[in-house]
N, C-alpha and C. Protein backbone atom coordinates (compact mmCIF):
# COMPACT_ATOMS: atom_id res chain seq x y z
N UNK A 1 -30.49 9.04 -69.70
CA UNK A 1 -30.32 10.23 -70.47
C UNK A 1 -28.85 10.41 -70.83
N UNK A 2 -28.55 10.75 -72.21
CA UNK A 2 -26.85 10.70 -72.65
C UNK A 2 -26.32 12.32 -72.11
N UNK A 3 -25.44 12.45 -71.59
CA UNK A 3 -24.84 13.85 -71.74
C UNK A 3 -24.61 14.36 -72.90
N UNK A 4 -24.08 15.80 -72.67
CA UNK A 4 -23.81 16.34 -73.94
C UNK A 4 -22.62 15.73 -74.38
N UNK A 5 -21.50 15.92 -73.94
CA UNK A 5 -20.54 14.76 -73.79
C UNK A 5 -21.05 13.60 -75.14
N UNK A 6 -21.27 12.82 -74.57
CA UNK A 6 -21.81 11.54 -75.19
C UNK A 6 -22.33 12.01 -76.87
N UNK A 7 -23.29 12.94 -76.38
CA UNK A 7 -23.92 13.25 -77.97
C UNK A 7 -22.88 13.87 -78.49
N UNK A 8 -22.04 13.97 -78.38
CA UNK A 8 -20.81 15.20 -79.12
C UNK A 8 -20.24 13.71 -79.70
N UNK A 9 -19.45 12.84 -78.56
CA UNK A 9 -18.86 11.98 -79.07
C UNK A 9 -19.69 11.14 -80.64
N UNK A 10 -21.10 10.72 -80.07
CA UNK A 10 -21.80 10.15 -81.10
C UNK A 10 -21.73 10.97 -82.51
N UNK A 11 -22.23 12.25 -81.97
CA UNK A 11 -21.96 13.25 -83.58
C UNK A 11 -20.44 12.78 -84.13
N UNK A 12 -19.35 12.69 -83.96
CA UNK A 12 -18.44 12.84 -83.86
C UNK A 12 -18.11 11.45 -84.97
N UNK A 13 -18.48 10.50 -84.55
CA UNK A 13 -18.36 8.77 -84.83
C UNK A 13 -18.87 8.50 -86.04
N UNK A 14 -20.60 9.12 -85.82
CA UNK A 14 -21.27 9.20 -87.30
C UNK A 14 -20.63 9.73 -88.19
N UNK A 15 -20.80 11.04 -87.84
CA UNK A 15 -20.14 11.89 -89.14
C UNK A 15 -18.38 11.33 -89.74
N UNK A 16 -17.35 10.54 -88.65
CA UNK A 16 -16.38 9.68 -89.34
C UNK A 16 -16.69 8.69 -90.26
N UNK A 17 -17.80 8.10 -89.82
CA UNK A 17 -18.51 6.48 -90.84
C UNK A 17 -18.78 7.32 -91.51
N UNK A 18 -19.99 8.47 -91.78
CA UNK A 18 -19.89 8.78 -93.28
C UNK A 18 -19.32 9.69 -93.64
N UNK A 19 -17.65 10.29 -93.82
CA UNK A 19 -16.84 10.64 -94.61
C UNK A 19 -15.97 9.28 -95.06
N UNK A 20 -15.52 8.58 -93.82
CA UNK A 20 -15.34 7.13 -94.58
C UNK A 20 -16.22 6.67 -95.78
N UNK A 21 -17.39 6.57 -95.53
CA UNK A 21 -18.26 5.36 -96.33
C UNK A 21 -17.83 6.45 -98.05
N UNK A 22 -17.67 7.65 -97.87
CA UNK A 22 -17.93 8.59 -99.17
C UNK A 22 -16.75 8.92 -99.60
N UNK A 23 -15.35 8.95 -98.70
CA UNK A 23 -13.97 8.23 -99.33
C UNK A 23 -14.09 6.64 -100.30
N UNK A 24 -14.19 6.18 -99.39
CA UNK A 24 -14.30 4.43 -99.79
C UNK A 24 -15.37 4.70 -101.35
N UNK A 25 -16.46 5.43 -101.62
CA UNK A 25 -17.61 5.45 -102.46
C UNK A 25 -16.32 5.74 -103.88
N UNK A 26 -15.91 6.87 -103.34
CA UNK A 26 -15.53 7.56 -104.65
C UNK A 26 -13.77 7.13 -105.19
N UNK A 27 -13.62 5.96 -104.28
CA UNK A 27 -12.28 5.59 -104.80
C UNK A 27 -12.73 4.49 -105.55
N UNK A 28 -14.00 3.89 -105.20
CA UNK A 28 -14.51 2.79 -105.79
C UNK A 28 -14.52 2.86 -107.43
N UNK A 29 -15.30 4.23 -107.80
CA UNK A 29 -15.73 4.60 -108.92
C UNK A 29 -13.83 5.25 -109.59
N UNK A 30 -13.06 6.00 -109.21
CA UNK A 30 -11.95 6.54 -109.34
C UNK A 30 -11.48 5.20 -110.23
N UNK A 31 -11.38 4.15 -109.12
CA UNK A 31 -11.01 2.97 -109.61
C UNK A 31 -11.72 1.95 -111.57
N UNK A 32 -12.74 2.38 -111.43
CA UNK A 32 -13.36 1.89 -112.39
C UNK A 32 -13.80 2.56 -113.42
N UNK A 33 -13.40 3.90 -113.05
CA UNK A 33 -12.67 5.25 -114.28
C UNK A 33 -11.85 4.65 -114.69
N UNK A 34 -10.66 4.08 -113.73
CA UNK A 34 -9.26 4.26 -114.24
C UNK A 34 -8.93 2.76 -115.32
N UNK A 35 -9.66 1.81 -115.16
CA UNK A 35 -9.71 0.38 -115.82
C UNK A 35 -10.51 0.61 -117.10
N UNK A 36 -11.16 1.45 -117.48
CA UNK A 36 -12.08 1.86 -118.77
C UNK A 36 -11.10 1.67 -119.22
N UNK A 37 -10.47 3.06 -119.17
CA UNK A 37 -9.11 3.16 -120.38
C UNK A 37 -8.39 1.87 -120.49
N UNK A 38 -8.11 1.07 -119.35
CA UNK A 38 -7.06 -0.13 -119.76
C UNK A 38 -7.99 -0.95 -120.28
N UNK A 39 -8.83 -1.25 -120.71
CA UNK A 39 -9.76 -2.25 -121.55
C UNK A 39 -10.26 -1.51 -122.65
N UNK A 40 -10.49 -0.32 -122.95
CA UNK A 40 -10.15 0.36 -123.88
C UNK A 40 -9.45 0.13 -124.48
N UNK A 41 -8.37 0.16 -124.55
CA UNK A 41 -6.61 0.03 -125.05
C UNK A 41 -6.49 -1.65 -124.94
N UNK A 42 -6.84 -2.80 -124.57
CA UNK A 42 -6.63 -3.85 -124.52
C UNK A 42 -7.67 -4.04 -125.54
N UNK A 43 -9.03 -3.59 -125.76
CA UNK A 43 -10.24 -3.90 -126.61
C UNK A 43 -9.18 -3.33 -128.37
N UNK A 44 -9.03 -2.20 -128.42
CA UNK A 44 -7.89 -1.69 -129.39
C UNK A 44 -6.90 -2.64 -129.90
N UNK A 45 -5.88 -3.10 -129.29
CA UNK A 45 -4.88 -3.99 -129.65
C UNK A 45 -5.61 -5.30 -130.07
N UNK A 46 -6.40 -5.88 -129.66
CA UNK A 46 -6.94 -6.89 -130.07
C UNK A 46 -7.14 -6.63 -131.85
N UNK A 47 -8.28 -5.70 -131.51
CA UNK A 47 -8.54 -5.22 -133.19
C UNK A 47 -7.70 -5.04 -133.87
N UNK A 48 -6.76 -4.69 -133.37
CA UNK A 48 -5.15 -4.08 -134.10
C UNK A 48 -4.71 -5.73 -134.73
N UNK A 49 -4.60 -6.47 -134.00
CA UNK A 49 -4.34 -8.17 -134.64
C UNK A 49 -4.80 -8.62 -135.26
N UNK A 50 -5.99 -8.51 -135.15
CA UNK A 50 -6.99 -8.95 -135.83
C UNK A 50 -6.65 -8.78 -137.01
N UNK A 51 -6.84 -7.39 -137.25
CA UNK A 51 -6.44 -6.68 -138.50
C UNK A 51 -5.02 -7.14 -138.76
N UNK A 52 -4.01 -7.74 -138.54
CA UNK A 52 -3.07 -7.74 -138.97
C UNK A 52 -2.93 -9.10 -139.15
N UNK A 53 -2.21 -9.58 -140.18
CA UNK A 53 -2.02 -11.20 -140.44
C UNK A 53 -0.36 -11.47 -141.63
N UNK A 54 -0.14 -12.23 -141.25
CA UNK A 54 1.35 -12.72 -142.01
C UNK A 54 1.30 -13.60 -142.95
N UNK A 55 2.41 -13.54 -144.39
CA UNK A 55 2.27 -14.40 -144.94
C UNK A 55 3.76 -14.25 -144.90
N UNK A 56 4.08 -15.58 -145.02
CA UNK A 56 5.46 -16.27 -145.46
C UNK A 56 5.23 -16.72 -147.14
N UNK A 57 6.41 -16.45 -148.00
CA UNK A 57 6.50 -17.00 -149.13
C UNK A 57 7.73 -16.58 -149.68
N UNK A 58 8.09 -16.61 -151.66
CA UNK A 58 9.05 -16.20 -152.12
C UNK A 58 8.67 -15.01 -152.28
N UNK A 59 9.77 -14.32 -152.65
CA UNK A 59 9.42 -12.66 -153.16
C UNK A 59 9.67 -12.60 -154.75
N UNK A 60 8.71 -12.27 -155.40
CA UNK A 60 8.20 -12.32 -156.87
C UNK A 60 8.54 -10.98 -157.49
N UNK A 61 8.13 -9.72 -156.72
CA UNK A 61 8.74 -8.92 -157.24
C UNK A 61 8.44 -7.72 -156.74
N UNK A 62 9.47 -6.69 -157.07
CA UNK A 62 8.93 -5.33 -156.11
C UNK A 62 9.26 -4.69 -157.03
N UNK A 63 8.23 -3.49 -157.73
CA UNK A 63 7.88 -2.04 -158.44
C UNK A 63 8.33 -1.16 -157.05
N UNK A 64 9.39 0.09 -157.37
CA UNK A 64 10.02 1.13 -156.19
C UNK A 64 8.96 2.27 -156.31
N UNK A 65 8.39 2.17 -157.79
CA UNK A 65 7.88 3.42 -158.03
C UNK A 65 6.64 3.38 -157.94
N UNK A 66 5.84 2.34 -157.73
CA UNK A 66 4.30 2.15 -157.25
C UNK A 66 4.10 1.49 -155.80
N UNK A 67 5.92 1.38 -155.00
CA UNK A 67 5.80 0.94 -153.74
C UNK A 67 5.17 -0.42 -153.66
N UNK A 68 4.91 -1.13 -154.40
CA UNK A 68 4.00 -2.55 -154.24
C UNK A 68 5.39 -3.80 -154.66
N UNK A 69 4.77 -4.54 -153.55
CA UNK A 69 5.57 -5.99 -154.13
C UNK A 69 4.62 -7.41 -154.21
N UNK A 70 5.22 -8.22 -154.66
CA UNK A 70 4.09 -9.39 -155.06
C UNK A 70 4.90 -10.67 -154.45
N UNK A 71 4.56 -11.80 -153.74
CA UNK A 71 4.68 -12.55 -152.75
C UNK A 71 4.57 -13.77 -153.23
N UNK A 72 4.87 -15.18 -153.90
CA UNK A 72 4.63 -16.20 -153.74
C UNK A 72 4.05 -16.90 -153.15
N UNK A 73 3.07 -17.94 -152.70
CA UNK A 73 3.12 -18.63 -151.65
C UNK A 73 2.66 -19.71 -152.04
N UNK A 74 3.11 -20.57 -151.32
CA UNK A 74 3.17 -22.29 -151.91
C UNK A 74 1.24 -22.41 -151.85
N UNK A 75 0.47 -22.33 -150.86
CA UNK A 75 -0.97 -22.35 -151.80
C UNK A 75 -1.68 -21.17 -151.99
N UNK A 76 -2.13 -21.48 -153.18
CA UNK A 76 -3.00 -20.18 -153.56
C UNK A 76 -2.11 -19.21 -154.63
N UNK A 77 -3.04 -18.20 -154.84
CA UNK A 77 -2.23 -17.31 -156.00
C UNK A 77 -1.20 -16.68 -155.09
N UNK A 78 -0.23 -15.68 -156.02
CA UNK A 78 0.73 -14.94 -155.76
C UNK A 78 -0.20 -13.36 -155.61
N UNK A 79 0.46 -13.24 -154.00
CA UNK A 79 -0.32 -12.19 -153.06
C UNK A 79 0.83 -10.66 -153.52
N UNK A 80 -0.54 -9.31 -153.64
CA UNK A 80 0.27 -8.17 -154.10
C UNK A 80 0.15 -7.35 -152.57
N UNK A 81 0.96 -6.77 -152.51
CA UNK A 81 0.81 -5.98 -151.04
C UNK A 81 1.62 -4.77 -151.56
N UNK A 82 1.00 -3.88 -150.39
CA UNK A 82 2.07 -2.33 -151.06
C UNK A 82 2.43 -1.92 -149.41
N UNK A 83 3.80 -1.21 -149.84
CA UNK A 83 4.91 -0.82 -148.83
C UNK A 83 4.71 1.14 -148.86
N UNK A 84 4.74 0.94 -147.47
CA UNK A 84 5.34 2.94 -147.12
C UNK A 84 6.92 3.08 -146.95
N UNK A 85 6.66 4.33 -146.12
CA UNK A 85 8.16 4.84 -145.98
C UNK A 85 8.04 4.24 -144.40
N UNK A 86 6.74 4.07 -143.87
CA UNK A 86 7.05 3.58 -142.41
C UNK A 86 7.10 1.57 -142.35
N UNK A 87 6.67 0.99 -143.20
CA UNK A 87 7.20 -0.34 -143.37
C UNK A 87 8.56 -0.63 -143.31
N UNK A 88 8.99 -1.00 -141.55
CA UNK A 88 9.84 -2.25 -141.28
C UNK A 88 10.31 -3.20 -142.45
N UNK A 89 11.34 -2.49 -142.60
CA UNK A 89 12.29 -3.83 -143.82
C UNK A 89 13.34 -4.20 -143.72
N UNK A 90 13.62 -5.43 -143.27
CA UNK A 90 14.59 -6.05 -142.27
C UNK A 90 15.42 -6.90 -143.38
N UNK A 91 16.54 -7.60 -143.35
CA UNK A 91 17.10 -8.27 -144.11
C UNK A 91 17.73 -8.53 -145.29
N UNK A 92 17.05 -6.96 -145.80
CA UNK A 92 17.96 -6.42 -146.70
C UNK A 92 18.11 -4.94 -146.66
N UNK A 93 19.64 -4.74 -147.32
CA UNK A 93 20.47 -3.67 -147.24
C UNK A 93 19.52 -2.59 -148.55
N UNK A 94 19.78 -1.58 -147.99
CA UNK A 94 19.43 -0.11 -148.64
C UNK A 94 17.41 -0.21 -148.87
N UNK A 95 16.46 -1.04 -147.74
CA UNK A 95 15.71 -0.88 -147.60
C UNK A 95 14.76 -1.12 -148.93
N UNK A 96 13.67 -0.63 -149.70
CA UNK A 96 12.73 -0.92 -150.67
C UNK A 96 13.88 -1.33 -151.75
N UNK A 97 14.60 -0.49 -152.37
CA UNK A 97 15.50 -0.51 -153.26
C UNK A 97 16.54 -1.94 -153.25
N UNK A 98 16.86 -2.51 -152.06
CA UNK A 98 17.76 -3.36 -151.54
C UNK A 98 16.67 -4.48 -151.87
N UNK A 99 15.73 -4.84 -151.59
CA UNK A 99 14.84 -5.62 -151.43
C UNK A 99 14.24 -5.97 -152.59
N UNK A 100 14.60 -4.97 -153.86
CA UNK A 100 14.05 -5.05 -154.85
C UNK A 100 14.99 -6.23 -155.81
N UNK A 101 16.43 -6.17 -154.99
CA UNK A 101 17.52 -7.25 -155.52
C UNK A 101 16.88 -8.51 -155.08
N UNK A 102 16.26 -8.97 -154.23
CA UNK A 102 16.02 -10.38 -153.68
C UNK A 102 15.16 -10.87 -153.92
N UNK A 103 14.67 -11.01 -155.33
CA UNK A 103 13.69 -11.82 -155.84
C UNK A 103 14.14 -12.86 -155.78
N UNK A 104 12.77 -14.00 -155.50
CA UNK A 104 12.92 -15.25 -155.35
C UNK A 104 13.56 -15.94 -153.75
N UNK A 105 13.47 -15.20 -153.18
CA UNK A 105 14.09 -15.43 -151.75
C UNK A 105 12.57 -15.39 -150.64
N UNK A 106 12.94 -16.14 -149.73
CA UNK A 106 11.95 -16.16 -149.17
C UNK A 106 11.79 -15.14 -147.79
N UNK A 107 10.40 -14.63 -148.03
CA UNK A 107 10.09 -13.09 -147.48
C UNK A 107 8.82 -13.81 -146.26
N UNK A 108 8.97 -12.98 -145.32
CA UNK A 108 7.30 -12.95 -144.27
C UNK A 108 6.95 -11.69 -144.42
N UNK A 109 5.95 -11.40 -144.78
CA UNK A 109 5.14 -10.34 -144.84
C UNK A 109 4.21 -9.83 -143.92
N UNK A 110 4.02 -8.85 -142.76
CA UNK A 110 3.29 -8.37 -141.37
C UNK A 110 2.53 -7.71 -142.12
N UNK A 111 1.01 -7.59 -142.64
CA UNK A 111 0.73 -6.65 -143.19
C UNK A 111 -1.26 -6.20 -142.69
N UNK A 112 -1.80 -5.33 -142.84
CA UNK A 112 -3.30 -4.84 -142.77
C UNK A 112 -4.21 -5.50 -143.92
N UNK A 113 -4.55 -6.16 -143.08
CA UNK A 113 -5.56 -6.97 -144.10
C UNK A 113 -6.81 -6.03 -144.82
N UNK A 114 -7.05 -5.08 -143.89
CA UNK A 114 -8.03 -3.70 -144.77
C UNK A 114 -7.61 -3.35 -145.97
N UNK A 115 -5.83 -2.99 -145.83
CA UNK A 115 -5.61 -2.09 -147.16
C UNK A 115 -4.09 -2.86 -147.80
N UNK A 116 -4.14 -4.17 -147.27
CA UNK A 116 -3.23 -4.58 -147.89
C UNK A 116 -2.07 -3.61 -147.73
N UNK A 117 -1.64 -2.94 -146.78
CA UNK A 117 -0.30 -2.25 -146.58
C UNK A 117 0.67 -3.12 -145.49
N UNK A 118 1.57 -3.13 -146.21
CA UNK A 118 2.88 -3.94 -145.47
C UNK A 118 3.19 -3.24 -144.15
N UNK A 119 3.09 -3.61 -142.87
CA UNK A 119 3.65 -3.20 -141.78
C UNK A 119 5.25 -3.70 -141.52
N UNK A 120 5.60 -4.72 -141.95
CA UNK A 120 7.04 -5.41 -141.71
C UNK A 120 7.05 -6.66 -143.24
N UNK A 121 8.54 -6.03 -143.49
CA UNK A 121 9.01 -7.36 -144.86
C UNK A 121 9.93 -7.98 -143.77
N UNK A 122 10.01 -9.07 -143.86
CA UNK A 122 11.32 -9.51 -143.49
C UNK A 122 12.19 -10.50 -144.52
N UNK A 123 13.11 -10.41 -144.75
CA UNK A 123 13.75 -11.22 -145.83
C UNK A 123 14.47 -12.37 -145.10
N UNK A 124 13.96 -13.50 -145.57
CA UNK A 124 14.71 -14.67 -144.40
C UNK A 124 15.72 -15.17 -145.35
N UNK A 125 16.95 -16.24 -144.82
CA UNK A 125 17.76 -16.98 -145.33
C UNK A 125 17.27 -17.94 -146.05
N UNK A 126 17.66 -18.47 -147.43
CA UNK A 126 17.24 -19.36 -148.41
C UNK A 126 17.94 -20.53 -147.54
N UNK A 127 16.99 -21.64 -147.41
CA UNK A 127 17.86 -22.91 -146.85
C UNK A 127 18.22 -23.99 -147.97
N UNK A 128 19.11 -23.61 -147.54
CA UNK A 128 20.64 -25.12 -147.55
C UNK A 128 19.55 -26.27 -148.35
């Protein structure tokens, strides 16, 4: 026969294993809350690339006032893309306007393949 003693201790042991087992339960799930969002956001950026693609070529020509410029590229036709006020434009001075001097120079273009909007021009060095 256990004393009371004993059964106190036993109450005592159980009831630790299960607040343990129901700590341990709900950090489990806490945990696999918290990884949604980061594969969320990793599933996102993917798409984000996806959607985004580069062309290298000459620069043919840029309209300031319809924001669009038109791209060379050694195959295929000459590609039209259009620029914001938030398009990255690197390599030349005074930005759309500056860029509008460097026809015929060779440009990489970062842009949304959905809407054809320029994310980054970059104006590279004509080689030697």
């Amino acid at each position: 026969m256990r004393t009371e003693k004993q059964v106190s201790i036993l109450g005592v042991v159980t009831l630790f294993i299960i607040v343990l087992t129901g700590c341990a339960e709900t950090q489990n799930k806490t945990s696999v809350e918290k990884t949604r969002p980061d594969q969320e956001q990793q599933a996102k950026a993917v798409a984000q690339a996806e959607a985004l693609q580069t062309v290298e070529g000459e620069l043919a020509s840029v309209d300031v006032t319809t924001k669009t410029l038109s791209v060379k590229i050694s195959e295929g036709p000459q590609m039209e893309f259009r620029y914001n006020d938030q398009t990255l434009i690197t390599g030349a001075d005074g930005g759309a306007e500056g860029l509008a001097t460097k026809s015929g120079t060779p440009v990489g273009v970062n842009f949304d393949v959905a809407t054809r909007t320029a994310i980054k021009i970059e104006v590279k060095q004509r080689q030697k």
